[in-house]
PDB file of N, CA and C in Angstrom:
ATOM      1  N   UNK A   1     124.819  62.050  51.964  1.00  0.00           N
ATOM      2  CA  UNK A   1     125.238  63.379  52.364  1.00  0.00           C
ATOM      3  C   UNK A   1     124.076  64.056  53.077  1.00  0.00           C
ATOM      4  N   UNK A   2     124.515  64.638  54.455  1.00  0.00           N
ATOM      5  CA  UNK A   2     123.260  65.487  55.202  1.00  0.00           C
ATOM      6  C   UNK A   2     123.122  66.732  54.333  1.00  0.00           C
ATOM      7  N   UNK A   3     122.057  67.226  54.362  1.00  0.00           N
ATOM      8  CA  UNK A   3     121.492  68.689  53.779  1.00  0.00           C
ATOM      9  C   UNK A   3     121.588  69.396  54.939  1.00  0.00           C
ATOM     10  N   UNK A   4     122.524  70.364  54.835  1.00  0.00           N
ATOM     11  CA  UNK A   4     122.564  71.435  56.332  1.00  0.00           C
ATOM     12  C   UNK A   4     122.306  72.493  55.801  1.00  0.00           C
ATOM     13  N   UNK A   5     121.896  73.338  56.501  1.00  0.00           N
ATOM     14  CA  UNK A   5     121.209  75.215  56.321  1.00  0.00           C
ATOM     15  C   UNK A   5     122.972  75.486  55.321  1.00  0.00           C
ATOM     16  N   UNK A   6     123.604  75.526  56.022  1.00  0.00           N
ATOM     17  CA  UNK A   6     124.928  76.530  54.982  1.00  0.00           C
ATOM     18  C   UNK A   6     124.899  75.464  53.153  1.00  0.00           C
ATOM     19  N   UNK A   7     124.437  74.541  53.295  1.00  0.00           N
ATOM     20  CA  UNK A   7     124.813  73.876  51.940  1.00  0.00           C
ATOM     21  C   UNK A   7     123.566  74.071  51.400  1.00  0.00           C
ATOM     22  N   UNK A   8     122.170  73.896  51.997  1.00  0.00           N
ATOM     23  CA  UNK A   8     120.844  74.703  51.326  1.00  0.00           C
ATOM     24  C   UNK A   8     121.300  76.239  50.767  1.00  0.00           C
ATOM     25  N   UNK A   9     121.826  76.987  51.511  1.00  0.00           N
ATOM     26  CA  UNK A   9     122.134  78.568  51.340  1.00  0.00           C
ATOM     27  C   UNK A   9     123.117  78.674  50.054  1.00  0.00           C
ATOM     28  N   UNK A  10     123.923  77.733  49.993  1.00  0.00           N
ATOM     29  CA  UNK A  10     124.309  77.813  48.995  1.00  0.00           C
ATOM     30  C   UNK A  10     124.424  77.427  47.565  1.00  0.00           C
ATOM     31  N   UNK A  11     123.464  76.603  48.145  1.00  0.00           N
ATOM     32  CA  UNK A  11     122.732  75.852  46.610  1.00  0.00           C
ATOM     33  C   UNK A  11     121.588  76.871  46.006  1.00  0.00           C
ATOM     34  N   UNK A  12     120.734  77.906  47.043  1.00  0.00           N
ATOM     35  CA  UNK A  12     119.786  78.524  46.861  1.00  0.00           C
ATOM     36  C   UNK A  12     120.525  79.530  45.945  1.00  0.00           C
ATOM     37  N   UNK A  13     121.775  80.101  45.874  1.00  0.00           N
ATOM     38  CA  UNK A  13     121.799  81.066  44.354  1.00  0.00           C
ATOM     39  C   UNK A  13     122.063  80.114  42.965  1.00  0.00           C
ATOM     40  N   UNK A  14     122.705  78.920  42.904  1.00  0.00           N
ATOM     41  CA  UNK A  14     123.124  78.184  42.055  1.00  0.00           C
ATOM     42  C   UNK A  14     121.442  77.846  41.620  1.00  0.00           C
ATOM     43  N   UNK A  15     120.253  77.479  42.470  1.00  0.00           N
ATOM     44  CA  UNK A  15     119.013  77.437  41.960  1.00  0.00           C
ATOM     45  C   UNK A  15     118.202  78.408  41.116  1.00  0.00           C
ATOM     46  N   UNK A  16     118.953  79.725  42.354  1.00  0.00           N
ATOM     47  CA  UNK A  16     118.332  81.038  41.510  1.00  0.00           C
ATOM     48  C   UNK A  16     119.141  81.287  40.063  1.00  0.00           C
ATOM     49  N   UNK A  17     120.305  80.959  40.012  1.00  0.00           N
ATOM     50  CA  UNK A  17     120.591  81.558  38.462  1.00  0.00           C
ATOM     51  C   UNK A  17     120.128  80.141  37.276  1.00  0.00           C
ATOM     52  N   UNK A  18     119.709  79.284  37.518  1.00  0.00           N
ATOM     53  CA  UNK A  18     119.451  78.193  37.051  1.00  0.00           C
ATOM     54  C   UNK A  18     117.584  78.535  36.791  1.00  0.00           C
ATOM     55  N   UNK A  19     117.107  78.809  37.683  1.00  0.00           N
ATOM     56  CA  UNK A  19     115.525  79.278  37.300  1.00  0.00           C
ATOM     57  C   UNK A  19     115.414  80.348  36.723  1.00  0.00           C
ATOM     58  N   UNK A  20     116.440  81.601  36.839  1.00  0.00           N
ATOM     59  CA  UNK A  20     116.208  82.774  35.518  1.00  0.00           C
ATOM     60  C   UNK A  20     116.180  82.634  34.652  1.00  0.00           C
ATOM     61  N   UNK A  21     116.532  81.528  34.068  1.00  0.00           N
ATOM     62  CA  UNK A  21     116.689  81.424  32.791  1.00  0.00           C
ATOM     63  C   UNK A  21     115.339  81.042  32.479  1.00  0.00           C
ATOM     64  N   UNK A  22     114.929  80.258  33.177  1.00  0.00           N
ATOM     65  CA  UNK A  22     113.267  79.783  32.780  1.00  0.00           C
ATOM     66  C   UNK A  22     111.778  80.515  33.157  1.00  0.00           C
ATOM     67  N   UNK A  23     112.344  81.285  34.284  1.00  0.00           N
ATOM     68  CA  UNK A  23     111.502  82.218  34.545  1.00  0.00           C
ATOM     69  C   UNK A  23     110.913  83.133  34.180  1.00  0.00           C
ATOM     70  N   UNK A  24     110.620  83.066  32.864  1.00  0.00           N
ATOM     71  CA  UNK A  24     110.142  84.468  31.872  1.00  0.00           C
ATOM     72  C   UNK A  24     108.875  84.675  32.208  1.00  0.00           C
ATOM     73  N   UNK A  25     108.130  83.543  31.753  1.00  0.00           N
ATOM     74  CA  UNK A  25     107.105  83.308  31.415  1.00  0.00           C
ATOM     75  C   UNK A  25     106.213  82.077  32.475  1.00  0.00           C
ATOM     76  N   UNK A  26     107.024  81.905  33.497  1.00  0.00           N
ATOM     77  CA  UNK A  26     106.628  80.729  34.399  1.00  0.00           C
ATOM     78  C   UNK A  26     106.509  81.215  35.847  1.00  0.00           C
ATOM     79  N   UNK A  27     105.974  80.889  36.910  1.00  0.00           N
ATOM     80  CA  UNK A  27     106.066  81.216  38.091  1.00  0.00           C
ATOM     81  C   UNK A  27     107.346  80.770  38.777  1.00  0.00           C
ATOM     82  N   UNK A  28     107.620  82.040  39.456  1.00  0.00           N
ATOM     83  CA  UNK A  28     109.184  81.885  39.605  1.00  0.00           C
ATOM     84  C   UNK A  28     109.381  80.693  40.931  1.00  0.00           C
ATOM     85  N   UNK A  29     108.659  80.963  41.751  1.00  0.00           N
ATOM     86  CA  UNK A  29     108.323  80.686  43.226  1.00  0.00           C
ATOM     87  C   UNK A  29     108.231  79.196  43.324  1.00  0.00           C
ATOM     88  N   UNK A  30     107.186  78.717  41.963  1.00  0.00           N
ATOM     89  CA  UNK A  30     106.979  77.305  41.639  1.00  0.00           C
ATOM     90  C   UNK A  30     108.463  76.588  41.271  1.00  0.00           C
ATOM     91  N   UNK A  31     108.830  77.484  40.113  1.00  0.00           N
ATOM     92  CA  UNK A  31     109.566  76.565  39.829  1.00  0.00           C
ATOM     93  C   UNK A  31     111.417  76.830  40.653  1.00  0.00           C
ATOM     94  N   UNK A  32     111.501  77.877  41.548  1.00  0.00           N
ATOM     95  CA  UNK A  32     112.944  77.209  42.833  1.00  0.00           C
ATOM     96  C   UNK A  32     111.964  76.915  44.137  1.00  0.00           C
ATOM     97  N   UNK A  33     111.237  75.874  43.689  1.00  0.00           N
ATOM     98  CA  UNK A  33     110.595  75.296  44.507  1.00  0.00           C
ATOM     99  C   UNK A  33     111.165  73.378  44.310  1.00  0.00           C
ATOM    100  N   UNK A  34     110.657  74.056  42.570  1.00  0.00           N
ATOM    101  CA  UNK A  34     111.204  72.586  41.847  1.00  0.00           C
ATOM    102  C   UNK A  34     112.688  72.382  42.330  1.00  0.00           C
ATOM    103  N   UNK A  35     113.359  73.508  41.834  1.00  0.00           N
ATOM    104  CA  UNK A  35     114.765  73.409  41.974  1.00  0.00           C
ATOM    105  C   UNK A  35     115.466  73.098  43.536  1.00  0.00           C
ATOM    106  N   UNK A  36     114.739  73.222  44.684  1.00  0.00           N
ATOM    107  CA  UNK A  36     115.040  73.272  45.212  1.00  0.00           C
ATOM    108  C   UNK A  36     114.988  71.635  46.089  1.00  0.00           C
ATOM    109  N   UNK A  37     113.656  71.211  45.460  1.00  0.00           N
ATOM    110  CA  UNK A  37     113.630  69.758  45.418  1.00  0.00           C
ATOM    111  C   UNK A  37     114.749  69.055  44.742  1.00  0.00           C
ATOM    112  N   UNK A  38     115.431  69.729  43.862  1.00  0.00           N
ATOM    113  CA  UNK A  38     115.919  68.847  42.739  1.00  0.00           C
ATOM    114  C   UNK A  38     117.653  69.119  43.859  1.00  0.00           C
ATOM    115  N   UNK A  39     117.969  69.804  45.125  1.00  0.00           N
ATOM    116  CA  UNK A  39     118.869  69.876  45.503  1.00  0.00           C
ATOM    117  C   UNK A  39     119.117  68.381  46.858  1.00  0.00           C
ATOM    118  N   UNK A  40     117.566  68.662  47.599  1.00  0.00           N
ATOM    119  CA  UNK A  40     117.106  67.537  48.500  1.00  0.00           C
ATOM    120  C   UNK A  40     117.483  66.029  47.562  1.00  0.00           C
ATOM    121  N   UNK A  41     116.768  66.095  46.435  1.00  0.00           N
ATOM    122  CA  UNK A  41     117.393  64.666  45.551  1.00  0.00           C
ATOM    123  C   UNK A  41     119.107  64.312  45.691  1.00  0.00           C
ATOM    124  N   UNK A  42     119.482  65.415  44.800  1.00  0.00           N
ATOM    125  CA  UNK A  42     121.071  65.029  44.874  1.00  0.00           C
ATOM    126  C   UNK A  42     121.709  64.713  46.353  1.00  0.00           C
ATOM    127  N   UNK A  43     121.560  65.866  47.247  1.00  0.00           N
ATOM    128  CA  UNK A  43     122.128  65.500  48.563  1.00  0.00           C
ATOM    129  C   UNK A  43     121.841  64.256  49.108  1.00  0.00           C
ATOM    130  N   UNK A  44     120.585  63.167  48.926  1.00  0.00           N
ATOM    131  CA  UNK A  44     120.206  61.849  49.002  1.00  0.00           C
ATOM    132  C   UNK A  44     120.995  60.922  48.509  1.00  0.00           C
ATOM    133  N   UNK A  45     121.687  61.441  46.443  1.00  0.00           N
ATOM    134  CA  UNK A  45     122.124  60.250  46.472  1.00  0.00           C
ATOM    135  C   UNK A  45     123.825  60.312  45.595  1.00  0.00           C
ATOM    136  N   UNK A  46     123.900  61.679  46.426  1.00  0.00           N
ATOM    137  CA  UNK A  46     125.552  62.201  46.143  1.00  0.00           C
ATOM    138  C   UNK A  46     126.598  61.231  46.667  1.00  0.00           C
ATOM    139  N   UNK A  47     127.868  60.944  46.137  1.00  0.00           N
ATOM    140  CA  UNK A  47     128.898  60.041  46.519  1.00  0.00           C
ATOM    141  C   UNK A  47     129.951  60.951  45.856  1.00  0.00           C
ATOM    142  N   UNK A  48     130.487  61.210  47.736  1.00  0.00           N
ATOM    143  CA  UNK A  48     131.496  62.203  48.076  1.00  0.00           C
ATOM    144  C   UNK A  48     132.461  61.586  47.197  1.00  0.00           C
ATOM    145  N   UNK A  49     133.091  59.628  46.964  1.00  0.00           N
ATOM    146  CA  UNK A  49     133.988  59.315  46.575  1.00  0.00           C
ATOM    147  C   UNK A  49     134.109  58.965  44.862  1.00  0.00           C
ATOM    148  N   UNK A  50     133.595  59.285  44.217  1.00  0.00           N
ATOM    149  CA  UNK A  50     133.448  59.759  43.003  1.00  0.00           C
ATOM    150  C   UNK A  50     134.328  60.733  42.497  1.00  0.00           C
ATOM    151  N   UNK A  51     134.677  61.817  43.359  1.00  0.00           N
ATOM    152  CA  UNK A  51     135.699  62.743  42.629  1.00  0.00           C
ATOM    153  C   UNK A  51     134.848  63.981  42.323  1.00  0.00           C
ATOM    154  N   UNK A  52     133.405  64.040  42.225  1.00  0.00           N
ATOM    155  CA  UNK A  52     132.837  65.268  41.550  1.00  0.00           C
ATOM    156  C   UNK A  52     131.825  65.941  42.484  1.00  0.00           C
ATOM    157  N   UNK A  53     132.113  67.268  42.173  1.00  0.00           N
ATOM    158  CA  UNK A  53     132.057  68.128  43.336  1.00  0.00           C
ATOM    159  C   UNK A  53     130.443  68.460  43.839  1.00  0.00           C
ATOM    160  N   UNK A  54     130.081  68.214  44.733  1.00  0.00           N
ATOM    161  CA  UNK A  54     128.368  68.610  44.817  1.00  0.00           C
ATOM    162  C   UNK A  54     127.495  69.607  44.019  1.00  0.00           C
ATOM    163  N   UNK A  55     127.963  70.836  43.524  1.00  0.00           N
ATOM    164  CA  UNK A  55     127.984  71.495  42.829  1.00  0.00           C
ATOM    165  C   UNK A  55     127.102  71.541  42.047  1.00  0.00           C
ATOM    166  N   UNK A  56     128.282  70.726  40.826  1.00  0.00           N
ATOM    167  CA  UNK A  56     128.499  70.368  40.183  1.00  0.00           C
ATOM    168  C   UNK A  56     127.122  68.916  39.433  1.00  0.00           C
ATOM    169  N   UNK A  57     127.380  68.228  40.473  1.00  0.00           N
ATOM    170  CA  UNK A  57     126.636  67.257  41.174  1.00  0.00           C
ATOM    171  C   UNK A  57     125.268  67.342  40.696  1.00  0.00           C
ATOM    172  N   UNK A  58     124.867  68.705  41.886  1.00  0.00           N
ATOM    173  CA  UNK A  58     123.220  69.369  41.964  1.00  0.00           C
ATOM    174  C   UNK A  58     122.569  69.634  40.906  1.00  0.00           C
ATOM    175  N   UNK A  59     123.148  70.542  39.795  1.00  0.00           N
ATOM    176  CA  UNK A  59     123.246  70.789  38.787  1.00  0.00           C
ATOM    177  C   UNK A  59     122.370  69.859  37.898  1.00  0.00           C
ATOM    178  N   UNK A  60     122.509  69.386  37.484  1.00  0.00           N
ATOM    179  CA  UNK A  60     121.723  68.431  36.617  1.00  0.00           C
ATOM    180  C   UNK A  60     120.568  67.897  37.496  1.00  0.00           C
ATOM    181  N   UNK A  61     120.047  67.541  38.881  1.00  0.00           N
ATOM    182  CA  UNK A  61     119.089  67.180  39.659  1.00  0.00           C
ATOM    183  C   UNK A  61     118.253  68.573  39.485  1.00  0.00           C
ATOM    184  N   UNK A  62     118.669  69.606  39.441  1.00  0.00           N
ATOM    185  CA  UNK A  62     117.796  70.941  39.630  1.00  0.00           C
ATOM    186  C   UNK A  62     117.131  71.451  38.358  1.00  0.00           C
ATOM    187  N   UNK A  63     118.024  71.407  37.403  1.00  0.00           N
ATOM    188  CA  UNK A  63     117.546  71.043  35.696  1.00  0.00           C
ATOM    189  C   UNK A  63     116.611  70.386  35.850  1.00  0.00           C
ATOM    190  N   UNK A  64     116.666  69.215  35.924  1.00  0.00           N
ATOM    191  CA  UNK A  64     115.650  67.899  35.661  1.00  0.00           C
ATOM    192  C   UNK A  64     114.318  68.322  36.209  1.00  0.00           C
ATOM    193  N   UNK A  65     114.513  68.683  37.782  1.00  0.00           N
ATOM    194  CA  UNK A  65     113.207  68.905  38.425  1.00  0.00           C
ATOM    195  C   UNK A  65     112.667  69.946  37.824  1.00  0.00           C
ATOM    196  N   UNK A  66     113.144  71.544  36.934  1.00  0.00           N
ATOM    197  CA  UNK A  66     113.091  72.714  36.559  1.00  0.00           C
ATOM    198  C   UNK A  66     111.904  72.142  35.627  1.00  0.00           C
ATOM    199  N   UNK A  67     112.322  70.811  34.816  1.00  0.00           N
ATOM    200  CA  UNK A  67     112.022  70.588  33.665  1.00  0.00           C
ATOM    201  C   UNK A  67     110.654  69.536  33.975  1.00  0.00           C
ATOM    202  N   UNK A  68     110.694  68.823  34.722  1.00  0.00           N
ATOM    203  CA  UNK A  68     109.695  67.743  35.352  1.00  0.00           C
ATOM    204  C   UNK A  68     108.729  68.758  35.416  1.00  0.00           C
ATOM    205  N   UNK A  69     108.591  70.348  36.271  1.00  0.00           N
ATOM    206  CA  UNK A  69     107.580  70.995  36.300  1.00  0.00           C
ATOM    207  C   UNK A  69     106.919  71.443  35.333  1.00  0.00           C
ATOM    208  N   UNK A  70     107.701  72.077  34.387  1.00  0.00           N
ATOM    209  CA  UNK A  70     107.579  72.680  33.776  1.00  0.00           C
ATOM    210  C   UNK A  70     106.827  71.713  32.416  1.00  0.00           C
ATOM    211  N   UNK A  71     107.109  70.334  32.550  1.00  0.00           N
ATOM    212  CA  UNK A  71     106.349  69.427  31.757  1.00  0.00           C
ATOM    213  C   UNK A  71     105.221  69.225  32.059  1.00  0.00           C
ATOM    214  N   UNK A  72     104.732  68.965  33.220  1.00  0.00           N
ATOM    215  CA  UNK A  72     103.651  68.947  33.775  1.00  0.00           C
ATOM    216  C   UNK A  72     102.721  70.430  33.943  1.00  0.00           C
ATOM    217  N   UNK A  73     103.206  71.478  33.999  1.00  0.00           N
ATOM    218  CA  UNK A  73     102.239  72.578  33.658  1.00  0.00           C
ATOM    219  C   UNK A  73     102.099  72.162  31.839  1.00  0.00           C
ATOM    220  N   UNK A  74     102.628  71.794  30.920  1.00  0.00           N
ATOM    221  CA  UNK A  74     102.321  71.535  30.088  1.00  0.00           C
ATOM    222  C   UNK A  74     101.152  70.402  29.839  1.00  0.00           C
ATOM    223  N   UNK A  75     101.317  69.418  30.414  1.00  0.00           N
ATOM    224  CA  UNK A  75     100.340  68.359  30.342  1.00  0.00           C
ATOM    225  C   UNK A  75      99.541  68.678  30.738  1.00  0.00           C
ATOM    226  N   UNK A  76      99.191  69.513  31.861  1.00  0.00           N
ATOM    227  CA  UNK A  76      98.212  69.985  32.517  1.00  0.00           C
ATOM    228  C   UNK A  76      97.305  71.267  31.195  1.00  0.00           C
ATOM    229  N   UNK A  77      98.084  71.588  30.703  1.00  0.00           N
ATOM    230  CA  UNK A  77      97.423  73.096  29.983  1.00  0.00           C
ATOM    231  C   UNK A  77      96.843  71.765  28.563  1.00  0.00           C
ATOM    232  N   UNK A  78      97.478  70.575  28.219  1.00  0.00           N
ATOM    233  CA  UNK A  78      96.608  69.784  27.172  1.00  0.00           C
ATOM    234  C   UNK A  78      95.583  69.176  27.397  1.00  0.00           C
ATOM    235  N   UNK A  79      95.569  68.828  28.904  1.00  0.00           N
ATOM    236  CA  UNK A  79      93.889  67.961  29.867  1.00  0.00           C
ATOM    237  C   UNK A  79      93.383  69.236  29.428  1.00  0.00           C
ATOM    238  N   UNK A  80      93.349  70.351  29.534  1.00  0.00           N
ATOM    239  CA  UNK A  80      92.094  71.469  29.693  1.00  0.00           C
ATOM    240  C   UNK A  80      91.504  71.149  28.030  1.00  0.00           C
ATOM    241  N   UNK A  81      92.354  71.404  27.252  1.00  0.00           N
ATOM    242  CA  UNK A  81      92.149  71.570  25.751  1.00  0.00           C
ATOM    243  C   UNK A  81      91.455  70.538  25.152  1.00  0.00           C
TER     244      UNK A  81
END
């Protein structure tokens, strides 16, 4: 699946309500940065003939990456310690 500006645009609020939740206490910028990587993933290895909707799809790729960062500022804050 190509990544076009209208399907970025609209993945970009599904990212944003997906990073509020994590954004308390984290840099927001960093992490729908993550998320936004985690949209470039899915659109790579989405299959239109599956039945399930891109969405839908993204969803769990944008999690993952939310969470990949957010592990690694962790690992990173235990090297210091």
């Amino acid at each position: 699946m190509i990544l076009t500006n209208e399907l970025a645009v609209e993945m970009e609020t599904k990212v944003s309500f997906i990073v509020n939740k994590y954004a308390s206490s984290y840099n927001r910028e960093d992490l729908m940065q993550a998320g936004k990587m985690g949209v470039i993933k899915a659109a790579n290895n989405f299959d239109p003939t599956l039945g399930i909707k891109f969405s839908t799809f993204c969803e769990k790729y944008i999690l993952a990456m939310c969470f990949m960062y957010l592990l690694s500022l962790k690992a990173n804050m235990l090297q210091i310690f």
